[in-house]
PDB file of N, CA and C in Angstrom:
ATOM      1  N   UNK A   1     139.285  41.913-146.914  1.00  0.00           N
ATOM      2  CA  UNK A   1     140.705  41.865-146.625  1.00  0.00           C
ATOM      3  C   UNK A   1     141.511  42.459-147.768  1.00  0.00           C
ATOM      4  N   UNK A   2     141.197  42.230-148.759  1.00  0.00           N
ATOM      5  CA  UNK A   2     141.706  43.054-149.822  1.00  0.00           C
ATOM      6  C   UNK A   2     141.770  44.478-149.859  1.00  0.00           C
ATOM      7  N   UNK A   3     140.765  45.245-149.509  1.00  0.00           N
ATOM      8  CA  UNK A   3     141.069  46.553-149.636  1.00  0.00           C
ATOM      9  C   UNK A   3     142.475  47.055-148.302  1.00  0.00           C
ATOM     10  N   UNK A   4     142.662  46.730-147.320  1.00  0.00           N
ATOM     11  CA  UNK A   4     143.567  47.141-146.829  1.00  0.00           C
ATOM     12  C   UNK A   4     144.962  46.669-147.258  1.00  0.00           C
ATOM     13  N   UNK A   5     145.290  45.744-148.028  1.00  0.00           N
ATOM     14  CA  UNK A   5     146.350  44.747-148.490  1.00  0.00           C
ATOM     15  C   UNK A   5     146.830  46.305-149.514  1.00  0.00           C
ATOM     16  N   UNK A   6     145.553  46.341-150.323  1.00  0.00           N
ATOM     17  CA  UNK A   6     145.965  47.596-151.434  1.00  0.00           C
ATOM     18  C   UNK A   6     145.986  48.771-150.810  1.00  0.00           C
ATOM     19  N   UNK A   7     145.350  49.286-149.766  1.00  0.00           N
ATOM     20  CA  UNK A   7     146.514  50.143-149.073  1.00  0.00           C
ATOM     21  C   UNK A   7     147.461  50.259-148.571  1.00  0.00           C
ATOM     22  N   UNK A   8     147.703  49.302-148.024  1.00  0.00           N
ATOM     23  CA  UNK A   8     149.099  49.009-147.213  1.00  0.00           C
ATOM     24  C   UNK A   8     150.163  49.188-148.484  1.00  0.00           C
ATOM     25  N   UNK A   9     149.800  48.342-149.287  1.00  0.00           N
ATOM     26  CA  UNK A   9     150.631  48.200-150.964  1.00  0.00           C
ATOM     27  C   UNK A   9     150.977  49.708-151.272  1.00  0.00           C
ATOM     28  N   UNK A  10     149.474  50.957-151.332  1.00  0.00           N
ATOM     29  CA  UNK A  10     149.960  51.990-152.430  1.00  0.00           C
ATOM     30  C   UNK A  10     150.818  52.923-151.529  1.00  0.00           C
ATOM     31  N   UNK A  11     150.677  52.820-150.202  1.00  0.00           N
ATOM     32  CA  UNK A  11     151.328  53.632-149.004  1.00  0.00           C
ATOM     33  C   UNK A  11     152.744  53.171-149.085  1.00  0.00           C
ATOM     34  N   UNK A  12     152.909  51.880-148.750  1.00  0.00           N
ATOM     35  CA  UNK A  12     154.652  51.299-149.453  1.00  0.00           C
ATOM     36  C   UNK A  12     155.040  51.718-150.389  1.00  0.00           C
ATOM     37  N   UNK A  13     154.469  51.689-151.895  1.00  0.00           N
ATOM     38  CA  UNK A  13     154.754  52.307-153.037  1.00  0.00           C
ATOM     39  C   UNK A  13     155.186  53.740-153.186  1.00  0.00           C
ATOM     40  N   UNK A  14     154.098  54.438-152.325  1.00  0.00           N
ATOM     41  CA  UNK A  14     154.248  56.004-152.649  1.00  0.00           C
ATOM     42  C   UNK A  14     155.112  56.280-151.124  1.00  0.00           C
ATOM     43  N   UNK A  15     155.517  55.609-150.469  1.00  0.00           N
ATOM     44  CA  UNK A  15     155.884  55.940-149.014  1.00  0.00           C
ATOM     45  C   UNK A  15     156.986  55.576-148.544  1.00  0.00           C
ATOM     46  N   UNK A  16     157.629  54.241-148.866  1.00  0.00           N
ATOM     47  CA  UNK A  16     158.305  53.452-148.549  1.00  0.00           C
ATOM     48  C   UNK A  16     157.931  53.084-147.393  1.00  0.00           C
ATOM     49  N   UNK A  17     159.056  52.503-146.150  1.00  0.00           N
ATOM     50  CA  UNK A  17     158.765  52.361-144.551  1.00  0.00           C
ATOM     51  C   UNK A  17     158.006  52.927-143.874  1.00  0.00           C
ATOM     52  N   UNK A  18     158.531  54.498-144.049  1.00  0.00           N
ATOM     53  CA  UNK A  18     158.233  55.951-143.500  1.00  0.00           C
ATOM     54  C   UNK A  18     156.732  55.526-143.608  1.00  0.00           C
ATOM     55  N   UNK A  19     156.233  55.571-145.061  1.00  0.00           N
ATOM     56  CA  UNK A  19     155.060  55.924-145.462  1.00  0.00           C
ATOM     57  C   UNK A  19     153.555  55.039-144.367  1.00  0.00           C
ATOM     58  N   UNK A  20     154.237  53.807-144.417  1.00  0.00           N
ATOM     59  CA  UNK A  20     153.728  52.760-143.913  1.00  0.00           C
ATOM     60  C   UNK A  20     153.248  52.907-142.137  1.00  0.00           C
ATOM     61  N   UNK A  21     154.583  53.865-141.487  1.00  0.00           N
ATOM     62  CA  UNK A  21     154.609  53.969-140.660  1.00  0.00           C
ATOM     63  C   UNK A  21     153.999  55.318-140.103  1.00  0.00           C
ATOM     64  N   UNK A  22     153.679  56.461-141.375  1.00  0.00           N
ATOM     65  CA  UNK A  22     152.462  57.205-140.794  1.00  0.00           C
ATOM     66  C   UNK A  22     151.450  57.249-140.414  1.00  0.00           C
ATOM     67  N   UNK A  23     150.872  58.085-139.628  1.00  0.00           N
ATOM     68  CA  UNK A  23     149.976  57.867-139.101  1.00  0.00           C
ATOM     69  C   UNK A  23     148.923  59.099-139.115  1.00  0.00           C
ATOM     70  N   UNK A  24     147.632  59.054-139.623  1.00  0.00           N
ATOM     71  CA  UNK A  24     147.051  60.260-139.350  1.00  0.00           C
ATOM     72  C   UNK A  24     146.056  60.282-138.554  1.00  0.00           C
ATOM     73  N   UNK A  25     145.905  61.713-138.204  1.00  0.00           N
ATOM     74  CA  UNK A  25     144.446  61.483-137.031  1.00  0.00           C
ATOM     75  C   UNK A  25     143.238  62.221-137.475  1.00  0.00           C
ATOM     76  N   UNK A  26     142.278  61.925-137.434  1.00  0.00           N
ATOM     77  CA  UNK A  26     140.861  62.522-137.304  1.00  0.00           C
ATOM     78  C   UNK A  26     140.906  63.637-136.301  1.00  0.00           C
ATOM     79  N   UNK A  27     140.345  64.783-137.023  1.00  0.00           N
ATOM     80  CA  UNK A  27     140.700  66.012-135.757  1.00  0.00           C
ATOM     81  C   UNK A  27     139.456  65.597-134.754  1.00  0.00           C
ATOM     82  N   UNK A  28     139.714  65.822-133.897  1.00  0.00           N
ATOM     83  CA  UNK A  28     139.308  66.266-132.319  1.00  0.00           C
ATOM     84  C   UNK A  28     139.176  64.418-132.295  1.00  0.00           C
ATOM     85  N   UNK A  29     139.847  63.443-132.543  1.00  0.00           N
ATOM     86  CA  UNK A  29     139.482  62.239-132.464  1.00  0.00           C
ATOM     87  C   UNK A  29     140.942  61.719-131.465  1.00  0.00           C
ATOM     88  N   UNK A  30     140.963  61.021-130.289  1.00  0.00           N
ATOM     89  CA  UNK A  30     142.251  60.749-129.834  1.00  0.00           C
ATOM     90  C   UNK A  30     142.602  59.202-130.299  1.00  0.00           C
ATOM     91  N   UNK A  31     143.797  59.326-130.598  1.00  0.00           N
ATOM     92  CA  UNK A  31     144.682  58.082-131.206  1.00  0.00           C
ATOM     93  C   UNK A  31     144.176  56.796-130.092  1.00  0.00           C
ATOM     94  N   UNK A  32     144.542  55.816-131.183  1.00  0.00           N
ATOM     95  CA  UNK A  32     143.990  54.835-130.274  1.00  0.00           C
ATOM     96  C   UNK A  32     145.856  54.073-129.477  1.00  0.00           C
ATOM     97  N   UNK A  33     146.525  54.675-130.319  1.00  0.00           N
ATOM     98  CA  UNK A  33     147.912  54.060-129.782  1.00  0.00           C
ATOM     99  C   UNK A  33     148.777  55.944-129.424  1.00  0.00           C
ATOM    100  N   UNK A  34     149.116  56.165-128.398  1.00  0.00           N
ATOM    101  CA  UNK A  34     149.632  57.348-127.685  1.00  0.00           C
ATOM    102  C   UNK A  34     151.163  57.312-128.552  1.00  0.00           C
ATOM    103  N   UNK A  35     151.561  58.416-128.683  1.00  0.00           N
ATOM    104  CA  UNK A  35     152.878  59.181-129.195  1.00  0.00           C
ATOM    105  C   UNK A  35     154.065  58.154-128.769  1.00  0.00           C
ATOM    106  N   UNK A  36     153.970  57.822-127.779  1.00  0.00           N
ATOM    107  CA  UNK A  36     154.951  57.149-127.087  1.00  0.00           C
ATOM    108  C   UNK A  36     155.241  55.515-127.640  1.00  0.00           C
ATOM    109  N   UNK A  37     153.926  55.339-127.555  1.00  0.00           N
ATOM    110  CA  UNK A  37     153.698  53.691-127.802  1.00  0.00           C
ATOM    111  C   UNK A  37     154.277  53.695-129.082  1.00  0.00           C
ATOM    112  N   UNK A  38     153.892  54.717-130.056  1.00  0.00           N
ATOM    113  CA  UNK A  38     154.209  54.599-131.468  1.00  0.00           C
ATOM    114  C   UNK A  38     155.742  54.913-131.709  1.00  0.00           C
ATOM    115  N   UNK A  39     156.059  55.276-130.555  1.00  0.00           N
ATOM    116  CA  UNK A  39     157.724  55.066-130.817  1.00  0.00           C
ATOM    117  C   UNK A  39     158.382  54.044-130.543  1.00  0.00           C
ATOM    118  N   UNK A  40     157.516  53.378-129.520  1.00  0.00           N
ATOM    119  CA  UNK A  40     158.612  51.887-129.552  1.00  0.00           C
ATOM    120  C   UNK A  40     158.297  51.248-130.680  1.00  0.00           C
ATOM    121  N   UNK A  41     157.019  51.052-131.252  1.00  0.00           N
ATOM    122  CA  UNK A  41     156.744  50.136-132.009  1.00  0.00           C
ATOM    123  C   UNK A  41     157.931  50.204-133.198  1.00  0.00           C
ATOM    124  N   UNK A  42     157.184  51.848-133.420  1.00  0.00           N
ATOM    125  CA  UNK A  42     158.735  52.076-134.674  1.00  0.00           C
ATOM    126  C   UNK A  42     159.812  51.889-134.474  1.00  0.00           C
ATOM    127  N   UNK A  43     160.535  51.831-133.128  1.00  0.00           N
ATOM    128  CA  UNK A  43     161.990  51.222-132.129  1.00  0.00           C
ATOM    129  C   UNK A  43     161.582  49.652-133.008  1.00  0.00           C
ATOM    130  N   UNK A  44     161.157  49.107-132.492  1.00  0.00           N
ATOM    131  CA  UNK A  44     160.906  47.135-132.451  1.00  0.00           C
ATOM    132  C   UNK A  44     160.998  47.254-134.071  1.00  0.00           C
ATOM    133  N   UNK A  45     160.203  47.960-134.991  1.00  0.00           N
ATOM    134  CA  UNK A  45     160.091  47.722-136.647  1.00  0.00           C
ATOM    135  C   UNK A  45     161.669  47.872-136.984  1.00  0.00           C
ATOM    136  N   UNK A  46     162.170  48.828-136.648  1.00  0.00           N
ATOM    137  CA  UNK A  46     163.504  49.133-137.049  1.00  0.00           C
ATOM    138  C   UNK A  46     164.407  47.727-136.884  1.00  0.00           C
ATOM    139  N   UNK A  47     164.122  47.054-135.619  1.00  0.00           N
ATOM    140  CA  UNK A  47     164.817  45.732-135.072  1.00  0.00           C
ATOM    141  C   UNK A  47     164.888  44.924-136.431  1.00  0.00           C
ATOM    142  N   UNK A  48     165.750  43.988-136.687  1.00  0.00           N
ATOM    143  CA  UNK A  48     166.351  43.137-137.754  1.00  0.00           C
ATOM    144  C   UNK A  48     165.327  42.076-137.814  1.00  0.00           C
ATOM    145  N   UNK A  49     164.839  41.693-136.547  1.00  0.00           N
ATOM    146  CA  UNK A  49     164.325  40.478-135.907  1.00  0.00           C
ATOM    147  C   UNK A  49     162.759  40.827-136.755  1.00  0.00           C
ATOM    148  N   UNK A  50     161.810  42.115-136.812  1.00  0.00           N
ATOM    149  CA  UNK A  50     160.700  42.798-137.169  1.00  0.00           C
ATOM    150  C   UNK A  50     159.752  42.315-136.560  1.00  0.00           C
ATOM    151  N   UNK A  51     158.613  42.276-137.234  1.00  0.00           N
ATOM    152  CA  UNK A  51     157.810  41.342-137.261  1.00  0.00           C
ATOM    153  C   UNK A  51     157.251  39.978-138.361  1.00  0.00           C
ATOM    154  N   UNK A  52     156.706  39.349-138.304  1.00  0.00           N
ATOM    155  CA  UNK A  52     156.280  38.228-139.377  1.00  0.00           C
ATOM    156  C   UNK A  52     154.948  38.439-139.738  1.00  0.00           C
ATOM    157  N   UNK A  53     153.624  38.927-138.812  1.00  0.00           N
ATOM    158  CA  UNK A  53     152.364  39.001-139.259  1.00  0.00           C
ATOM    159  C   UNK A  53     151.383  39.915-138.799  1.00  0.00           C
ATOM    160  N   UNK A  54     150.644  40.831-138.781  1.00  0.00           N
ATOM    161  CA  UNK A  54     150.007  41.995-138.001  1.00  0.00           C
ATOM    162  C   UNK A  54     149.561  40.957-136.830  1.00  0.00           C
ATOM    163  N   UNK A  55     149.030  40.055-136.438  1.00  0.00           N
ATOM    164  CA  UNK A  55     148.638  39.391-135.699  1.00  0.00           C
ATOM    165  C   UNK A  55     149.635  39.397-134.177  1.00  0.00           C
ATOM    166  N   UNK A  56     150.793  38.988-135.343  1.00  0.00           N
ATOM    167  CA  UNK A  56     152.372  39.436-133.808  1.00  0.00           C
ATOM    168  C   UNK A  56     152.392  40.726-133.458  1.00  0.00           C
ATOM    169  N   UNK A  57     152.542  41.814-134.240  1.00  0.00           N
ATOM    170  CA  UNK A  57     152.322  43.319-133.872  1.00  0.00           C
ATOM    171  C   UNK A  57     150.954  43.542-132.691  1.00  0.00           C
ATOM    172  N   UNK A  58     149.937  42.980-132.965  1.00  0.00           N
ATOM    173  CA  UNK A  58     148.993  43.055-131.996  1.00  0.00           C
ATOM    174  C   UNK A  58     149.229  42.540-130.691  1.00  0.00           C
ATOM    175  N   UNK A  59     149.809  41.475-130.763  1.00  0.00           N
ATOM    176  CA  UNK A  59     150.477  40.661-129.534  1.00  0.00           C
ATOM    177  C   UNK A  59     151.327  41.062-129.042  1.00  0.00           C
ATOM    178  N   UNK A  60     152.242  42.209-129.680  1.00  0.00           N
ATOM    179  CA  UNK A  60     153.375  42.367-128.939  1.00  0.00           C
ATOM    180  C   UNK A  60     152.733  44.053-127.957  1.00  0.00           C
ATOM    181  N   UNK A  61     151.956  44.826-128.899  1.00  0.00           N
ATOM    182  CA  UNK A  61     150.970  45.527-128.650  1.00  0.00           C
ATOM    183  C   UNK A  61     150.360  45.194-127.087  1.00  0.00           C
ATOM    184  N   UNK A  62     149.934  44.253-127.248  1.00  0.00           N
ATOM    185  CA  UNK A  62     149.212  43.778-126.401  1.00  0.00           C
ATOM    186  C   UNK A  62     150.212  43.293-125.094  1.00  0.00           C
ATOM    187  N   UNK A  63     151.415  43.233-124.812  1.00  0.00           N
ATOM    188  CA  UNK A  63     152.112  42.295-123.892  1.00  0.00           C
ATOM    189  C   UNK A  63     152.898  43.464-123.515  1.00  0.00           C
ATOM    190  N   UNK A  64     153.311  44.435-124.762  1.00  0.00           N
ATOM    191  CA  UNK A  64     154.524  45.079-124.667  1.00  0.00           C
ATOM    192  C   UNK A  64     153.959  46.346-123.552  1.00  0.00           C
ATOM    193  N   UNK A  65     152.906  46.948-124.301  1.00  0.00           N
ATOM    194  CA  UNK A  65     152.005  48.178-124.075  1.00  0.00           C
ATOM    195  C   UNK A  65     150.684  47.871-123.405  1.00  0.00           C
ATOM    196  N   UNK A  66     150.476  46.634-123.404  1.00  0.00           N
ATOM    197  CA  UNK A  66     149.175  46.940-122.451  1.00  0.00           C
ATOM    198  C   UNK A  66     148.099  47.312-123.092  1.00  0.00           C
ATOM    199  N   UNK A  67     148.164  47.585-124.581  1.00  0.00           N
ATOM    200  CA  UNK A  67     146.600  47.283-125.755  1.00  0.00           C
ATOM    201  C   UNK A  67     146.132  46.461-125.927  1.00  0.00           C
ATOM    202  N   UNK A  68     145.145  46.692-126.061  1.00  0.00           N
ATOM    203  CA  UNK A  68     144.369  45.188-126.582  1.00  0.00           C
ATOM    204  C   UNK A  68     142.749  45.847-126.669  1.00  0.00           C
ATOM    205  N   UNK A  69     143.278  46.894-127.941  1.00  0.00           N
ATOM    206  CA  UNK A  69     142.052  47.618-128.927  1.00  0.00           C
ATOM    207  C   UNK A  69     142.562  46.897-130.466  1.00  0.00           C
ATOM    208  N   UNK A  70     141.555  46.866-130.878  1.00  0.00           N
ATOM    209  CA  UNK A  70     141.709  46.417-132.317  1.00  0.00           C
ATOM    210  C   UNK A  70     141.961  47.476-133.391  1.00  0.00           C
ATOM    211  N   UNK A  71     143.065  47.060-133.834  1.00  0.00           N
ATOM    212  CA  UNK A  71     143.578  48.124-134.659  1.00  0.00           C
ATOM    213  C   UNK A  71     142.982  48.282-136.054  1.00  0.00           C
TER     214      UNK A  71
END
C-alpha cells in the first residue's frame, strides 16, 4: 500500500490536481475507464462535496457508470 500512497504523493507534488488526474495508456492497450466516464468523474472531483476515500470513487464508479473493474 505504500508504494502507490508515494505515487499518488509525487504526482500531487509535481502535478497538482491536473497531475493526479492524468491518465496514461499503454499503447495498443484499451483503458479500462472510456474518455467519457473520465469526464464525469473529473465533473464529480471538481464538485465541493469530492470524494472522502478511493473506496467511494469505486462505488460511485460502480453505481454511476456501471464499473465494477478494479482499478
Amino acid at each position: 500500500m505504500r508504494q502507490p500512497i508515494t505515487r499518488w504523493l509525487r504526482k500531487y507534488k509535481d502535478g497538482g490536481r491536473a497531475g493526479l488526474l492524468e491518465v496514461k495508456h499503454a499503447p495498443g492497450k484499451e483503458p479500462i475507464v472510456s474518455e467519457e466516464s473520465l469526464e464525469r468523474l473529473k465533473q464529480r472531483l471538481e464538485q465541493s462535496q469530492g470524494f472522502h476515500s478511493y473506496n467511494e470513487i469505486q462505488q460511485w464508479l460502480k453505481s454511476e457508470l456501471g464499473l465494477n473493474k478494479s482499478l
